[in-house]
PDB file of N, CA and C in Angstrom:
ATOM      1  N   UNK A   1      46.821  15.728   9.968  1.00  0.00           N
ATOM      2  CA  UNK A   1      47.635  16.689  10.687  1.00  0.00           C
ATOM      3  C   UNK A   1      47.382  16.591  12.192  1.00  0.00           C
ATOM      4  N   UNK A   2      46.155  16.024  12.276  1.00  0.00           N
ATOM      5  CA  UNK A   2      45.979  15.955  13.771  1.00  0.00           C
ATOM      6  C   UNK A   2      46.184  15.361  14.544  1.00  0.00           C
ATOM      7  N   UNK A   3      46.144  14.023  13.742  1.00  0.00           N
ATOM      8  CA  UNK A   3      46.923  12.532  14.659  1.00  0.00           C
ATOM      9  C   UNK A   3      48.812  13.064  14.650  1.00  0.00           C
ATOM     10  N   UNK A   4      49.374  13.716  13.350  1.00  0.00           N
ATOM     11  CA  UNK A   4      50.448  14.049  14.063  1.00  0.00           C
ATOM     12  C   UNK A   4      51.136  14.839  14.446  1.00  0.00           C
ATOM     13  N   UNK A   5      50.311  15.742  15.053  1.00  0.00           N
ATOM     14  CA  UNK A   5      50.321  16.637  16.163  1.00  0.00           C
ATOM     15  C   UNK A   5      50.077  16.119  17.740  1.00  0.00           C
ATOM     16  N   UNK A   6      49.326  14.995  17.705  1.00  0.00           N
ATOM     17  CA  UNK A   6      49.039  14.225  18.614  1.00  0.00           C
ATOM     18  C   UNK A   6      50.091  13.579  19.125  1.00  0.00           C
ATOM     19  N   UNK A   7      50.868  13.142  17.906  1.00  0.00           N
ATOM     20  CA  UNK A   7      52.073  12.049  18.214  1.00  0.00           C
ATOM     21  C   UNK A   7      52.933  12.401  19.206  1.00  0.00           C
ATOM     22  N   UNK A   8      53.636  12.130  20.111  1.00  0.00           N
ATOM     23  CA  UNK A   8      54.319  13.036  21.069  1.00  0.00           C
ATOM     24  C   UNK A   8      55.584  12.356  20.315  1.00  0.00           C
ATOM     25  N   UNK A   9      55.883  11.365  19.979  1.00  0.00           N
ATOM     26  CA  UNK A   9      57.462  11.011  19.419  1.00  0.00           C
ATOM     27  C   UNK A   9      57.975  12.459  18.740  1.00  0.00           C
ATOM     28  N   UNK A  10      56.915  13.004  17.894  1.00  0.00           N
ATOM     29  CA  UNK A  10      57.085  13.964  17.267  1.00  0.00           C
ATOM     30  C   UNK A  10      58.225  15.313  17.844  1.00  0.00           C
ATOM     31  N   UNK A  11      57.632  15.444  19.062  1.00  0.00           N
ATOM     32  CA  UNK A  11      57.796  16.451  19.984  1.00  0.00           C
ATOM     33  C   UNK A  11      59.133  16.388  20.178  1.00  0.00           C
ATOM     34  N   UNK A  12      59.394  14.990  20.018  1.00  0.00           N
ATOM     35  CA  UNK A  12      61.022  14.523  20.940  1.00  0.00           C
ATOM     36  C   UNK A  12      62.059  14.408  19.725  1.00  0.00           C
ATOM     37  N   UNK A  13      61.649  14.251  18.075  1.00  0.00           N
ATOM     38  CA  UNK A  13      62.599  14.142  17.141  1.00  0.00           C
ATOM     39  C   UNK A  13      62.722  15.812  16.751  1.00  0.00           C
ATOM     40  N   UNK A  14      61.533  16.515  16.588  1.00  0.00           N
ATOM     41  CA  UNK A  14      61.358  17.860  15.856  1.00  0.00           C
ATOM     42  C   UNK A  14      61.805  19.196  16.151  1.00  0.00           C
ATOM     43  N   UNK A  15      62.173  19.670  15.877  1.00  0.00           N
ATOM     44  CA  UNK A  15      61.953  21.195  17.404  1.00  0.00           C
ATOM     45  C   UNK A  15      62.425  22.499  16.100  1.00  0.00           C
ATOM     46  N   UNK A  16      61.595  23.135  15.953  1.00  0.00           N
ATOM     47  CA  UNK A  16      61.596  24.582  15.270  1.00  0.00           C
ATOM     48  C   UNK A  16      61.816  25.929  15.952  1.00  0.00           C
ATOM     49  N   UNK A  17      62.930  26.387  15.742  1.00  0.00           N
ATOM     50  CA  UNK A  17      63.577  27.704  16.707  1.00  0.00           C
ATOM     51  C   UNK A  17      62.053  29.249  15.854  1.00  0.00           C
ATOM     52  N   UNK A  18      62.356  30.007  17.025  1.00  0.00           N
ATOM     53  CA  UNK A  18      61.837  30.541  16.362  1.00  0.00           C
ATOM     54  C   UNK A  18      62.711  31.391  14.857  1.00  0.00           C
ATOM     55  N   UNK A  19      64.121  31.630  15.723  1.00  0.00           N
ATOM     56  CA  UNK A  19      65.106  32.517  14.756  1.00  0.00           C
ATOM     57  C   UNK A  19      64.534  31.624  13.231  1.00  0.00           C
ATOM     58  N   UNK A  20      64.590  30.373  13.132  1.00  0.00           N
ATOM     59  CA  UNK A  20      64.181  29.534  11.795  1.00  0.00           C
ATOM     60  C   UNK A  20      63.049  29.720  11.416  1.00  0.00           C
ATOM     61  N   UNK A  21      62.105  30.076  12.199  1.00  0.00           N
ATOM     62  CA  UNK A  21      61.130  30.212  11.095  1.00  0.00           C
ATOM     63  C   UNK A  21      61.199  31.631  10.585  1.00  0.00           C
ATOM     64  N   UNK A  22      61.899  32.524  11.473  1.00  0.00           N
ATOM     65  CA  UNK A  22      61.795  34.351  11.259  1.00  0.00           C
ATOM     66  C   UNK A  22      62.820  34.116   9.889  1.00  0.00           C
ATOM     67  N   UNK A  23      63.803  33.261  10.061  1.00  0.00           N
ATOM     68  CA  UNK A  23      64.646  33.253   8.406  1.00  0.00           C
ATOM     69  C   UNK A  23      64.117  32.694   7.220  1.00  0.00           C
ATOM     70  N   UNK A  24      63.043  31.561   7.541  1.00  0.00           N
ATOM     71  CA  UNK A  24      62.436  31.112   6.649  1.00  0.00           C
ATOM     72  C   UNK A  24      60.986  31.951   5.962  1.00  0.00           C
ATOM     73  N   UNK A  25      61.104  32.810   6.499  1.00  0.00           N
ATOM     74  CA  UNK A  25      60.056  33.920   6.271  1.00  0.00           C
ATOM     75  C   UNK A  25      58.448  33.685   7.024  1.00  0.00           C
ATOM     76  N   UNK A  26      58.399  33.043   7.956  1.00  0.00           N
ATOM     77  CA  UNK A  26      57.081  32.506   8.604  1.00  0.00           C
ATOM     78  C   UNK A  26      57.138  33.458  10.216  1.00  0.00           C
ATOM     79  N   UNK A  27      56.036  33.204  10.570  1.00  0.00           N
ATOM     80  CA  UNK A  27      55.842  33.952  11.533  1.00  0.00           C
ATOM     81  C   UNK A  27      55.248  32.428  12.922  1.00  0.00           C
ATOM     82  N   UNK A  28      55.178  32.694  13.625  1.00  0.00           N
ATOM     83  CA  UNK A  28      54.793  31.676  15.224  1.00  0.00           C
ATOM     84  C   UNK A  28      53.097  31.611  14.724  1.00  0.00           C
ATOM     85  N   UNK A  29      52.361  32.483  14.526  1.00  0.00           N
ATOM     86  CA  UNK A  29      51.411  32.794  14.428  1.00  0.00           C
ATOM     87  C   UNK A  29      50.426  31.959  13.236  1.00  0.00           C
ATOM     88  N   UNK A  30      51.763  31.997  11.805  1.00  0.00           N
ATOM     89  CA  UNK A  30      51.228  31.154  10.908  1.00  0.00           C
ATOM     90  C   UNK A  30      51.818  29.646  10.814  1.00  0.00           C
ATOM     91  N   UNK A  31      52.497  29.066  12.056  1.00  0.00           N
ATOM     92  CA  UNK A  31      53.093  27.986  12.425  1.00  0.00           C
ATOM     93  C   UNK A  31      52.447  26.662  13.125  1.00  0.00           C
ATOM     94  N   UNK A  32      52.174  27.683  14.410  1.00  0.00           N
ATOM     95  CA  UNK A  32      51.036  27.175  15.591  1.00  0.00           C
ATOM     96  C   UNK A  32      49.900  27.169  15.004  1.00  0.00           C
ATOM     97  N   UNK A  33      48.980  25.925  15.662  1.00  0.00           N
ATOM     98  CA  UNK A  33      47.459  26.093  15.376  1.00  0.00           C
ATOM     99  C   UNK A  33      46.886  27.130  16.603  1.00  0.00           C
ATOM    100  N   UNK A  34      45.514  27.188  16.116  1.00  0.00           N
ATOM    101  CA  UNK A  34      45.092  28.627  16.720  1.00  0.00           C
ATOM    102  C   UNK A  34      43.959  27.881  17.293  1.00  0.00           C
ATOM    103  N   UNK A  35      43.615  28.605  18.207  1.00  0.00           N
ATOM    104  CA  UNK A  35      42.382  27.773  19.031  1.00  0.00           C
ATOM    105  C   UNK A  35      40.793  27.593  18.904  1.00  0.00           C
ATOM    106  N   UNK A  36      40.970  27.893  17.583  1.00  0.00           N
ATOM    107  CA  UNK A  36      39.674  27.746  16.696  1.00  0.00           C
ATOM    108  C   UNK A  36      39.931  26.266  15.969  1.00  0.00           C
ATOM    109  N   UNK A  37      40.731  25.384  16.477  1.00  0.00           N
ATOM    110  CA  UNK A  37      40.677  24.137  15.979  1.00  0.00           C
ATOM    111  C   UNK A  37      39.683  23.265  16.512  1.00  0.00           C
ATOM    112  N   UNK A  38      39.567  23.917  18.192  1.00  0.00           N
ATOM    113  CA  UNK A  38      38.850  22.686  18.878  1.00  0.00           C
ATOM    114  C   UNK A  38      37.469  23.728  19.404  1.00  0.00           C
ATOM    115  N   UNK A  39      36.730  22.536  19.235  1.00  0.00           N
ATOM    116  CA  UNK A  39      35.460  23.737  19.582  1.00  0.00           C
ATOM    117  C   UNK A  39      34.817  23.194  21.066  1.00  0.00           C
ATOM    118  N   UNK A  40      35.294  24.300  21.834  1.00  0.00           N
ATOM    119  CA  UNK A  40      34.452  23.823  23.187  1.00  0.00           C
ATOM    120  C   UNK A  40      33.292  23.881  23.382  1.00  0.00           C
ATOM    121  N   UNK A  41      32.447  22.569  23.003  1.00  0.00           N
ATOM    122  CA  UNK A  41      31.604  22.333  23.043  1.00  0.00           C
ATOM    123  C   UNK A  41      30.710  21.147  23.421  1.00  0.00           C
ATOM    124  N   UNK A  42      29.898  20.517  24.093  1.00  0.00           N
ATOM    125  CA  UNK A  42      29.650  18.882  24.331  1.00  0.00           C
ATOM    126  C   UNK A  42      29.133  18.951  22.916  1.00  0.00           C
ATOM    127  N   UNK A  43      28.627  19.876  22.238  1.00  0.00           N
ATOM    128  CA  UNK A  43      27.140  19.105  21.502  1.00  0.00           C
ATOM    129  C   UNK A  43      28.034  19.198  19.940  1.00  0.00           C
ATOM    130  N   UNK A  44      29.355  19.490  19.523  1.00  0.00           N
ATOM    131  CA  UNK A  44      29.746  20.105  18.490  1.00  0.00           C
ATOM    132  C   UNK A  44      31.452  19.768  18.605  1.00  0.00           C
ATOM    133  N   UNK A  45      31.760  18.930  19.248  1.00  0.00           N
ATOM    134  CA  UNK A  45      33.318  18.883  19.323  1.00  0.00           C
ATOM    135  C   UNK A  45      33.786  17.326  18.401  1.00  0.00           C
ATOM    136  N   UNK A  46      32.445  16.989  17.889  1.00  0.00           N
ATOM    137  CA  UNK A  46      32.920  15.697  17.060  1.00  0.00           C
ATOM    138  C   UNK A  46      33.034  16.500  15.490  1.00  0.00           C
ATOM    139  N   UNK A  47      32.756  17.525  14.846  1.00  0.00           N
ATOM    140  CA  UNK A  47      32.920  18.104  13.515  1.00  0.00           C
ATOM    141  C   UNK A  47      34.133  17.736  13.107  1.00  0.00           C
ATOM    142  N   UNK A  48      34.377  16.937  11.994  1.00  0.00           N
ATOM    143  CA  UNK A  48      35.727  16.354  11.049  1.00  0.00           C
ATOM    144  C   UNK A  48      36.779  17.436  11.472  1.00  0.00           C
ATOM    145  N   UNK A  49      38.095  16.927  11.581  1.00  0.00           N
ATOM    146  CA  UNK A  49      38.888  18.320  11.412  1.00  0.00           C
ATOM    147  C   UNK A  49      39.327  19.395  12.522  1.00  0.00           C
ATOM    148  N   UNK A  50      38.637  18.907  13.637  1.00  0.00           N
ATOM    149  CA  UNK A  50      38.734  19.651  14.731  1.00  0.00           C
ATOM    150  C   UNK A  50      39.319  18.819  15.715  1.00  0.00           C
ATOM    151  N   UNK A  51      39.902  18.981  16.806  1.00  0.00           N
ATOM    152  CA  UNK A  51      40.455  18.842  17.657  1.00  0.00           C
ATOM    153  C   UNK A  51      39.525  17.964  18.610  1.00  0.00           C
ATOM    154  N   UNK A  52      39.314  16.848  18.888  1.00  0.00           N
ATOM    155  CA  UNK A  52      38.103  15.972  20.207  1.00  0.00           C
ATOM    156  C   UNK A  52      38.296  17.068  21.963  1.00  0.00           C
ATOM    157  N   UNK A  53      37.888  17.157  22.405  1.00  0.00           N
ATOM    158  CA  UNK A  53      37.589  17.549  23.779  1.00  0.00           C
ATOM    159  C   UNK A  53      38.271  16.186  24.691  1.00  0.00           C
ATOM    160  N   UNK A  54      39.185  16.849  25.372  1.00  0.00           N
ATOM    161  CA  UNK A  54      39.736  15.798  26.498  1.00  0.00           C
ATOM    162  C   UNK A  54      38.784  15.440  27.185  1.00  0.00           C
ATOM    163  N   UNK A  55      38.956  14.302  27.898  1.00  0.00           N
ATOM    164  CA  UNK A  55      38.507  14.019  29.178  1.00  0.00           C
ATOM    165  C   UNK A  55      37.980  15.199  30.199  1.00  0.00           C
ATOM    166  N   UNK A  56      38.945  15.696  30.841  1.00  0.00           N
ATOM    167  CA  UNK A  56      39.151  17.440  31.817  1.00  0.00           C
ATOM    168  C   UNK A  56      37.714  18.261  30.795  1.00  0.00           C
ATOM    169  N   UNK A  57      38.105  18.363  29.380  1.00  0.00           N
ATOM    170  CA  UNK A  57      38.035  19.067  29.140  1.00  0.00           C
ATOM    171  C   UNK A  57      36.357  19.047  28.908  1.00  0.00           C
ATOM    172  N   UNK A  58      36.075  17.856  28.643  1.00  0.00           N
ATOM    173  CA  UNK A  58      34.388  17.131  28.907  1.00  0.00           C
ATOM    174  C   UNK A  58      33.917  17.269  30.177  1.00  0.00           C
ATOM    175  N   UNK A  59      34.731  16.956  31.052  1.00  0.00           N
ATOM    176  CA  UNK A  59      34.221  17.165  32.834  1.00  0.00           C
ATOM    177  C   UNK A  59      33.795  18.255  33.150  1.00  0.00           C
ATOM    178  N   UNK A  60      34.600  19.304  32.288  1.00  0.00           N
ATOM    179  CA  UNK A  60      34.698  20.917  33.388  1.00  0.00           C
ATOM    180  C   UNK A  60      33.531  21.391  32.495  1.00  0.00           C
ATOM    181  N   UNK A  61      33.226  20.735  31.313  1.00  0.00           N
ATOM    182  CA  UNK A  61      32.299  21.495  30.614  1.00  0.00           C
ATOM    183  C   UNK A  61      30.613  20.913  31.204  1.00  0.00           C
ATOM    184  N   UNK A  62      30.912  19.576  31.247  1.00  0.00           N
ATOM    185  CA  UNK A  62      29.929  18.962  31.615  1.00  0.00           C
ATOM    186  C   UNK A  62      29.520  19.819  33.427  1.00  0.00           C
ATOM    187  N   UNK A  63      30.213  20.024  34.114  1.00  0.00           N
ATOM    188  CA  UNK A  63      30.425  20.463  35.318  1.00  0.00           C
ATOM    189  C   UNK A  63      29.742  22.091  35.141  1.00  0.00           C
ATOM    190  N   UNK A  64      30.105  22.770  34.258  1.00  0.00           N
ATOM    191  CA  UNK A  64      29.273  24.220  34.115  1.00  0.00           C
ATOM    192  C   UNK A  64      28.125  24.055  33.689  1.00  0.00           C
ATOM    193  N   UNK A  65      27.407  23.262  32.829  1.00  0.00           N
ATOM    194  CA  UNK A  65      26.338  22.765  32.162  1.00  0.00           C
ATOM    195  C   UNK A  65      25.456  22.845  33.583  1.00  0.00           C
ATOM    196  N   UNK A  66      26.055  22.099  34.303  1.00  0.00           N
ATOM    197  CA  UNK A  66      25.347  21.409  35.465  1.00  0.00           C
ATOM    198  C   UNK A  66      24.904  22.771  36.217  1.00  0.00           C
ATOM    199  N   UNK A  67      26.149  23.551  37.063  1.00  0.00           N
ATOM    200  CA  UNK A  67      25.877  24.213  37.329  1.00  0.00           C
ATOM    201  C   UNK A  67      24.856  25.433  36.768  1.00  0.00           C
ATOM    202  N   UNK A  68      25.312  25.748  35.064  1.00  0.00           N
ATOM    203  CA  UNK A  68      24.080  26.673  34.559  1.00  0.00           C
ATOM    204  C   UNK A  68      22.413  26.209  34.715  1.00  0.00           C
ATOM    205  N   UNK A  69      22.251  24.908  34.663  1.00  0.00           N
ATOM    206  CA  UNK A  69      20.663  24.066  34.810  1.00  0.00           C
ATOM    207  C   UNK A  69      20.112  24.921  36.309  1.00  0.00           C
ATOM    208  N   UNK A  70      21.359  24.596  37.270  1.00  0.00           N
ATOM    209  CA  UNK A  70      20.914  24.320  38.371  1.00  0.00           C
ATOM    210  C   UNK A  70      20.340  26.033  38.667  1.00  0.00           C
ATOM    211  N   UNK A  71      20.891  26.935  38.245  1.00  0.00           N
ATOM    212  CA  UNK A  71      20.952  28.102  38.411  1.00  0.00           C
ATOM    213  C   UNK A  71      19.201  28.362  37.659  1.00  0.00           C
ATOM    214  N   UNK A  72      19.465  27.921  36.290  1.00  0.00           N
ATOM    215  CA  UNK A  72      18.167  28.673  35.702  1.00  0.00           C
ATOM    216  C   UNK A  72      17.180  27.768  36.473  1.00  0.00           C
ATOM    217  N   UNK A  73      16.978  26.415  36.655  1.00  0.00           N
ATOM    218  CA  UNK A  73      15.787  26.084  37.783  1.00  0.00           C
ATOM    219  C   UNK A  73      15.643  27.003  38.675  1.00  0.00           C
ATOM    220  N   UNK A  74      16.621  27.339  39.585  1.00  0.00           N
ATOM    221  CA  UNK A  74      16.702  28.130  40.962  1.00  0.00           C
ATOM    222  C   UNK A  74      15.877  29.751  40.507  1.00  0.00           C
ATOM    223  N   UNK A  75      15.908  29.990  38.745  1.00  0.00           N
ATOM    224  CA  UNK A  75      15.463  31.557  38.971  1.00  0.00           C
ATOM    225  C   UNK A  75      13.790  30.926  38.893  1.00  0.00           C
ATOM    226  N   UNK A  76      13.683  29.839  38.039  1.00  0.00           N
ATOM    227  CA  UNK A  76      12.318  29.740  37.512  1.00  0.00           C
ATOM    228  C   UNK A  76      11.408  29.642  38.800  1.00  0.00           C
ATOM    229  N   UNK A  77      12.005  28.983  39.641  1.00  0.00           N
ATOM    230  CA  UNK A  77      11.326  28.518  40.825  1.00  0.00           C
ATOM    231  C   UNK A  77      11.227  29.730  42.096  1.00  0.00           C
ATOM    232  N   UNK A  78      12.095  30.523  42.374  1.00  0.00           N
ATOM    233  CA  UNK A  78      11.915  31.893  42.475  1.00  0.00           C
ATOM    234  C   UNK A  78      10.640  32.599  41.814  1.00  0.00           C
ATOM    235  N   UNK A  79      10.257  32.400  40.914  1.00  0.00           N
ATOM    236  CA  UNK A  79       9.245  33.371  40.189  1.00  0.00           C
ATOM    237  C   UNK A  79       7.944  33.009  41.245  1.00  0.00           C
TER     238      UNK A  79
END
């Protein structure tokens, strides 16, 4: 499901109104994936089944990491 969700051809043959799914008895909610697919995480975003972490999405995390280190050195060294 994930590679074709990935697929962008997809995007360009498919297209689901919402009025269609409200007639087909479904809701947006049970349609869309929910953002408990991908786990933002460096140490935990390879688990089967989940969504990989972009590029961006490795940087900005890797980038707060950094910044949180730098912070808890800065209190320890304070003491």
């Amino acid at each position: 499901m994930v590679t074709k969700a990935n697929d962008l051809s997809t995007y360009l043959t498919f297209k689901t109104s919402k009025h269609s799914l409200y007639r087909n008895g479904f809701t947006e909610q049970e349609i869309y994936p929910t953002e408990s697919l991908q786990i933002k995480n460096l140490y935990y975003d390879y688990i089967k089944g989940n969504v990989p972490l972009s590029n961006n999405q490795r940087a900005e995390l890797e980038a707060q990491q950094e910044r949180s280190m730098k912070m808890i050195a800065k209190l320890l060294l304070d003491l």
